[in-house]
N, C-alpha and C. Protein backbone atom coordinates (compact mmCIF):
# COMPACT_ATOMS: atom_id res chain seq x y z
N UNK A 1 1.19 -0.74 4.18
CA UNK A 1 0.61 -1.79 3.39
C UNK A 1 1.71 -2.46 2.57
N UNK A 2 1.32 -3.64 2.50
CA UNK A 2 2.29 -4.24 1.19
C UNK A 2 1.89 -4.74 0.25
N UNK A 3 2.41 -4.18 -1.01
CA UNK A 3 2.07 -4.41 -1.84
C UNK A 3 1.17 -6.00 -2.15
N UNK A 4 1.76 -7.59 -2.35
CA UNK A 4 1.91 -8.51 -2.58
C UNK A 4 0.50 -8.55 -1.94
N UNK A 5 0.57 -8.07 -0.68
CA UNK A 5 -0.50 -8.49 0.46
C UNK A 5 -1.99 -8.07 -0.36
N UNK A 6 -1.92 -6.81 -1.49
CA UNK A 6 -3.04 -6.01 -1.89
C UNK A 6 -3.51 -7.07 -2.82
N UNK A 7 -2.08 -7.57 -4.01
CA UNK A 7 -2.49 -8.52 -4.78
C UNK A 7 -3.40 -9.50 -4.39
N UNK A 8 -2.65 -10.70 -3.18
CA UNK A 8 -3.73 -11.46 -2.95
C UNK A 8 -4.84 -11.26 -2.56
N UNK A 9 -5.42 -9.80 -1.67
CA UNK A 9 -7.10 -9.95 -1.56
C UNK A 9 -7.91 -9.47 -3.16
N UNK A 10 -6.99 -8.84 -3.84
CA UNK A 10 -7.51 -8.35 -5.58
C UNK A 10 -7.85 -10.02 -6.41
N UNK A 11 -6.99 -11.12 -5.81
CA UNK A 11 -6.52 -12.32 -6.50
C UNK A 11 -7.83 -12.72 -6.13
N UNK A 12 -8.01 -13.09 -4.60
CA UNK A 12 -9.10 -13.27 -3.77
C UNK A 12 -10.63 -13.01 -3.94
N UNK A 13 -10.91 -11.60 -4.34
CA UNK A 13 -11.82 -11.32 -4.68
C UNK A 13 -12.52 -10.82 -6.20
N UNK A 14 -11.30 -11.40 -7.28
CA UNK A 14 -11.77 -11.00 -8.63
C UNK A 14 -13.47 -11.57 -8.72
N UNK A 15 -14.32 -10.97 -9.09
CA UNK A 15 -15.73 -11.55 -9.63
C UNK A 15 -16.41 -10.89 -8.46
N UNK A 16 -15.94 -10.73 -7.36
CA UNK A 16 -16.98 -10.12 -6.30
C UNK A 16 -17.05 -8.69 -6.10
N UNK A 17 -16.56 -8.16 -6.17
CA UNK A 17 -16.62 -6.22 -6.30
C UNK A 17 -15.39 -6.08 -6.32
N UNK A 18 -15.28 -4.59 -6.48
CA UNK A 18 -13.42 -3.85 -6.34
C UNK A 18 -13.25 -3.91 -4.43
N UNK A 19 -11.70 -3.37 -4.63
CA UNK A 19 -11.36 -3.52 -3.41
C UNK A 19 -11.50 -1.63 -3.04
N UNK A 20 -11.68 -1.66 -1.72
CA UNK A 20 -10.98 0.27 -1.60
C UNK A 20 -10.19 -0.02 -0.66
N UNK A 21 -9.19 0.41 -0.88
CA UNK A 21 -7.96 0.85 0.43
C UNK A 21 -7.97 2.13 0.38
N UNK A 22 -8.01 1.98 2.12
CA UNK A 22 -8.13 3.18 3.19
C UNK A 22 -6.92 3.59 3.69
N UNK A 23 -6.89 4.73 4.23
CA UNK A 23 -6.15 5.85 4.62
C UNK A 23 -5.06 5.12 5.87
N UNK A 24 -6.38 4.85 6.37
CA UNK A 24 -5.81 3.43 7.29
C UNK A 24 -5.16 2.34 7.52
N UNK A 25 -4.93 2.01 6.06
CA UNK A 25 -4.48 0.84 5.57
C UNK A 25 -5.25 -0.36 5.73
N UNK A 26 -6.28 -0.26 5.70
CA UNK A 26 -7.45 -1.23 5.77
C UNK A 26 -7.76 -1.38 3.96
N UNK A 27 -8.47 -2.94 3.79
CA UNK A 27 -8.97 -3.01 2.56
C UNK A 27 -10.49 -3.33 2.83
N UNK A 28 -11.30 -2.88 1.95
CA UNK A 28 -12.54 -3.52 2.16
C UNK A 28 -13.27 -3.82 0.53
N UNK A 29 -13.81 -5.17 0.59
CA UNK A 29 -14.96 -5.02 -0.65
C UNK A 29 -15.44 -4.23 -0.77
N UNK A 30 -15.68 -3.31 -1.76
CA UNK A 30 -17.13 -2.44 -2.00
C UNK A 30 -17.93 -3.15 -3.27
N UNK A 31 -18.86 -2.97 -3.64
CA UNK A 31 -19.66 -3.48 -4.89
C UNK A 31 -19.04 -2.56 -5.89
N UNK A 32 -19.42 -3.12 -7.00
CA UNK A 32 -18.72 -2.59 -8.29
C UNK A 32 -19.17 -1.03 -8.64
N UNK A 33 -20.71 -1.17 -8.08
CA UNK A 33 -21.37 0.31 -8.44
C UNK A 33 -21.43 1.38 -7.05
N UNK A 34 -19.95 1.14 -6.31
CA UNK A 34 -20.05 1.62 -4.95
C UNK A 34 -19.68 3.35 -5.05
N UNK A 35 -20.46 3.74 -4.65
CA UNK A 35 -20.05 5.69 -5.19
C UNK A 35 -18.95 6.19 -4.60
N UNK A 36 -18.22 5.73 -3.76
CA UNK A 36 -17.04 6.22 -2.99
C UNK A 36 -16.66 6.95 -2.21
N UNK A 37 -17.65 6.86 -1.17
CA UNK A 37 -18.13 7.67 0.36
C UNK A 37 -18.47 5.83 1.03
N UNK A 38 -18.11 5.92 2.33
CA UNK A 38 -18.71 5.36 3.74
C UNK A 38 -18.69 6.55 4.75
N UNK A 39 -19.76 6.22 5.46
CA UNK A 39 -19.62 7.17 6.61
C UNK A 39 -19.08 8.15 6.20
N UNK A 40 -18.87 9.15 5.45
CA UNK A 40 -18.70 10.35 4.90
C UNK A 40 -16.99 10.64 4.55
N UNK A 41 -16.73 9.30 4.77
CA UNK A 41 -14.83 9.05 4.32
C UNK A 41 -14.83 8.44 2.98
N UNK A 42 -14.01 9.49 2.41
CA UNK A 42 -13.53 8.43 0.67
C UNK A 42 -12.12 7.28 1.07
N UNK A 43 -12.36 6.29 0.29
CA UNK A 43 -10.70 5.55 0.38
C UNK A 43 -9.95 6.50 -1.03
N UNK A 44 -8.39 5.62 -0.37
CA UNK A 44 -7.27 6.55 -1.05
C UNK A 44 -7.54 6.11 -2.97
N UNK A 45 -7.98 4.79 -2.51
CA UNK A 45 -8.44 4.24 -3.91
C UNK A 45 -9.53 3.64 -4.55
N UNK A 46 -9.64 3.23 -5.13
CA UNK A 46 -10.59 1.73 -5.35
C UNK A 46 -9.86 0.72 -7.01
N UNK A 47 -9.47 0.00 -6.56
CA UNK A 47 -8.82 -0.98 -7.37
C UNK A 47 -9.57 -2.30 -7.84
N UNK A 48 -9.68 -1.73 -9.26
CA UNK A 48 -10.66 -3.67 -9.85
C UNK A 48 -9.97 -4.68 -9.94
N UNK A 49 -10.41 -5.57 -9.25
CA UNK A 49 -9.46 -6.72 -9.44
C UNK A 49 -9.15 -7.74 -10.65
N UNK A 50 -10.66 -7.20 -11.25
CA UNK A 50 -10.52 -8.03 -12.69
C UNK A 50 -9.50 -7.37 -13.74
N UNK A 51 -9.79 -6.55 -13.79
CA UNK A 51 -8.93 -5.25 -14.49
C UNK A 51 -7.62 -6.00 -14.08
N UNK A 52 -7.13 -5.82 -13.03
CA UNK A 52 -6.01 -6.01 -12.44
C UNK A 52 -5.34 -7.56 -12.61
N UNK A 53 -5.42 -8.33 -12.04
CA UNK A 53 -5.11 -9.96 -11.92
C UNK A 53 -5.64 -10.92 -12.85
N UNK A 54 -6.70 -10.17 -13.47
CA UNK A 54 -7.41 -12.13 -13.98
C UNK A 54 -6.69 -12.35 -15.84
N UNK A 55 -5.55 -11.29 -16.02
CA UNK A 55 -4.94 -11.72 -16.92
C UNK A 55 -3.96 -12.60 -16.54
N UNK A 56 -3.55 -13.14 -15.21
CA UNK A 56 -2.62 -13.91 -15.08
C UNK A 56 -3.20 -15.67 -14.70
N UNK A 57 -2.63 -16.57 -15.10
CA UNK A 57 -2.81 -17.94 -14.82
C UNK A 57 -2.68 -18.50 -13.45
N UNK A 58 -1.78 -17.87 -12.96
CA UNK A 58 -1.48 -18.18 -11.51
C UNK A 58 -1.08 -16.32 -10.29
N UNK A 59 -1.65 -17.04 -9.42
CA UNK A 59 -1.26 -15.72 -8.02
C UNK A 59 0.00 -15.52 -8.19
N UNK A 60 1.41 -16.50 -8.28
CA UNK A 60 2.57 -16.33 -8.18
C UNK A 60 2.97 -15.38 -9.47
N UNK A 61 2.34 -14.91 -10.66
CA UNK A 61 3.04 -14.69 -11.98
C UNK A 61 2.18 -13.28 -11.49
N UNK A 62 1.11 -12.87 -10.87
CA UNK A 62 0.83 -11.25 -10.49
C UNK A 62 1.72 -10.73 -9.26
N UNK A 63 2.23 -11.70 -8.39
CA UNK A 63 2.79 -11.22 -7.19
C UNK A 63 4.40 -11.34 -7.98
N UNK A 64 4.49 -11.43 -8.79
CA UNK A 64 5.81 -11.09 -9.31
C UNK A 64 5.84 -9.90 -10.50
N UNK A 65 4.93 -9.74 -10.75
CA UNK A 65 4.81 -9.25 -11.91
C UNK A 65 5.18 -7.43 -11.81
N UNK A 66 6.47 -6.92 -12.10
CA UNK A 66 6.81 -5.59 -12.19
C UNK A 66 5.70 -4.61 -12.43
N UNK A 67 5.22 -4.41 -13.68
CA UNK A 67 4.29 -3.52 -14.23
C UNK A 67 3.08 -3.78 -13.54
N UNK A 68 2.49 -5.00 -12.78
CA UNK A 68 1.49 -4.58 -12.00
C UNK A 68 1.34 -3.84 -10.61
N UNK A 69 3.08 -4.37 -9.95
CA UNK A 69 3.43 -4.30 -8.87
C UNK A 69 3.40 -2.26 -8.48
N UNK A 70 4.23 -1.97 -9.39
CA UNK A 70 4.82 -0.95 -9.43
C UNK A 70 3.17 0.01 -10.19
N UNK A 71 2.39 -0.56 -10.54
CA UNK A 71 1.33 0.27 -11.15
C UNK A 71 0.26 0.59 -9.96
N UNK A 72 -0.24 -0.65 -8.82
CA UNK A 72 -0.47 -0.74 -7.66
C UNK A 72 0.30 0.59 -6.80
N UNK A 73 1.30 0.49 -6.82
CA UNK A 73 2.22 1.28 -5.72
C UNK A 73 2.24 2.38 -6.07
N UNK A 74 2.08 3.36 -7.40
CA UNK A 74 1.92 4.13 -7.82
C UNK A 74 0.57 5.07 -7.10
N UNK A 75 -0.64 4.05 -8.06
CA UNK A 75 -2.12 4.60 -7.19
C UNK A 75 -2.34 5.03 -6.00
N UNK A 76 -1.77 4.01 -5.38
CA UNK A 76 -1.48 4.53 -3.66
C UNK A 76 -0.82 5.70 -2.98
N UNK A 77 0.04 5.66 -3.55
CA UNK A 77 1.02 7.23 -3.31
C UNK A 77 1.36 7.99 -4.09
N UNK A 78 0.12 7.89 -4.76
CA UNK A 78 -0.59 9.27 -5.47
C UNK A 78 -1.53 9.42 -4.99
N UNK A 79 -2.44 8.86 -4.55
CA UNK A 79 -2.99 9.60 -3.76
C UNK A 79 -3.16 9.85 -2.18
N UNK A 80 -1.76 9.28 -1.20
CA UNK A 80 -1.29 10.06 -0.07
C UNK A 80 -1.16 8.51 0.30
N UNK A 81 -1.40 7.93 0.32
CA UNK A 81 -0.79 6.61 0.72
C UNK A 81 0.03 5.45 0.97
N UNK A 82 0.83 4.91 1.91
CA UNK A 82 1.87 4.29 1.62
C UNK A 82 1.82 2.78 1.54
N UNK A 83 2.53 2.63 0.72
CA UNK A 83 2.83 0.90 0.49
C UNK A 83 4.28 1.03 0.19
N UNK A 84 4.42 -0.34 0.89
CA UNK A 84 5.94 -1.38 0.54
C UNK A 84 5.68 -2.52 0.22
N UNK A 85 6.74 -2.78 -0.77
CA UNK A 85 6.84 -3.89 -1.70
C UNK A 85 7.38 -5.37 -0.90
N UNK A 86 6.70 -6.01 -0.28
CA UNK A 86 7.50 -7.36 0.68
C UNK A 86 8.40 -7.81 -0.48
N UNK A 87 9.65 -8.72 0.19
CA UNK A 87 10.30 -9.47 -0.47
C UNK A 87 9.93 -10.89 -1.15
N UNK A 88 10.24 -10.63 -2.60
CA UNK A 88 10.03 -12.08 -3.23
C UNK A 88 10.77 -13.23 -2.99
């Protein structure tokens, strides 16, 4: 996964539910009050996007932004998952 790539569907979908990324490297909407089972699989995460992005004015100032970047990349591979950071 890459990072930047997570931002924009978080950017994408602030106001509509969190995101979960999978094991798989798949992202999917879930609703906000989603218990964190499908089909009897948890994702590696679930990330709010409001929480996350809607302090910034523009997509370009979160897809640059260190402390979100690196806070993202953290969650993930902590809990067994990999992401890379694309080039700015």
């Amino acid at each position: 996964m890459i990072t930047q790539d997570i931002i924009r569907k978080l950017w994408d979908e602030a106001g509509n539910g969190n995101i979960a990324i999978w094991a798989d490297e798949t992202m999917t909407l879930v609703p906000a009050d989603y218990g964190g089972t499908t089909a009897g699989k948890k994702p590696l995460v679930i990330l709010k996007p409001i929480a996350l992005v809607n302090k910034f004015e523009h997509l370009a100032f979160a897809l640059n932004d260190e402390e979100l970047l690196t806070k993202i990349e953290t969650r993930i591979r902590d809990a067994g998952g990999k992401v890379t950071r694309g080039p700015r």
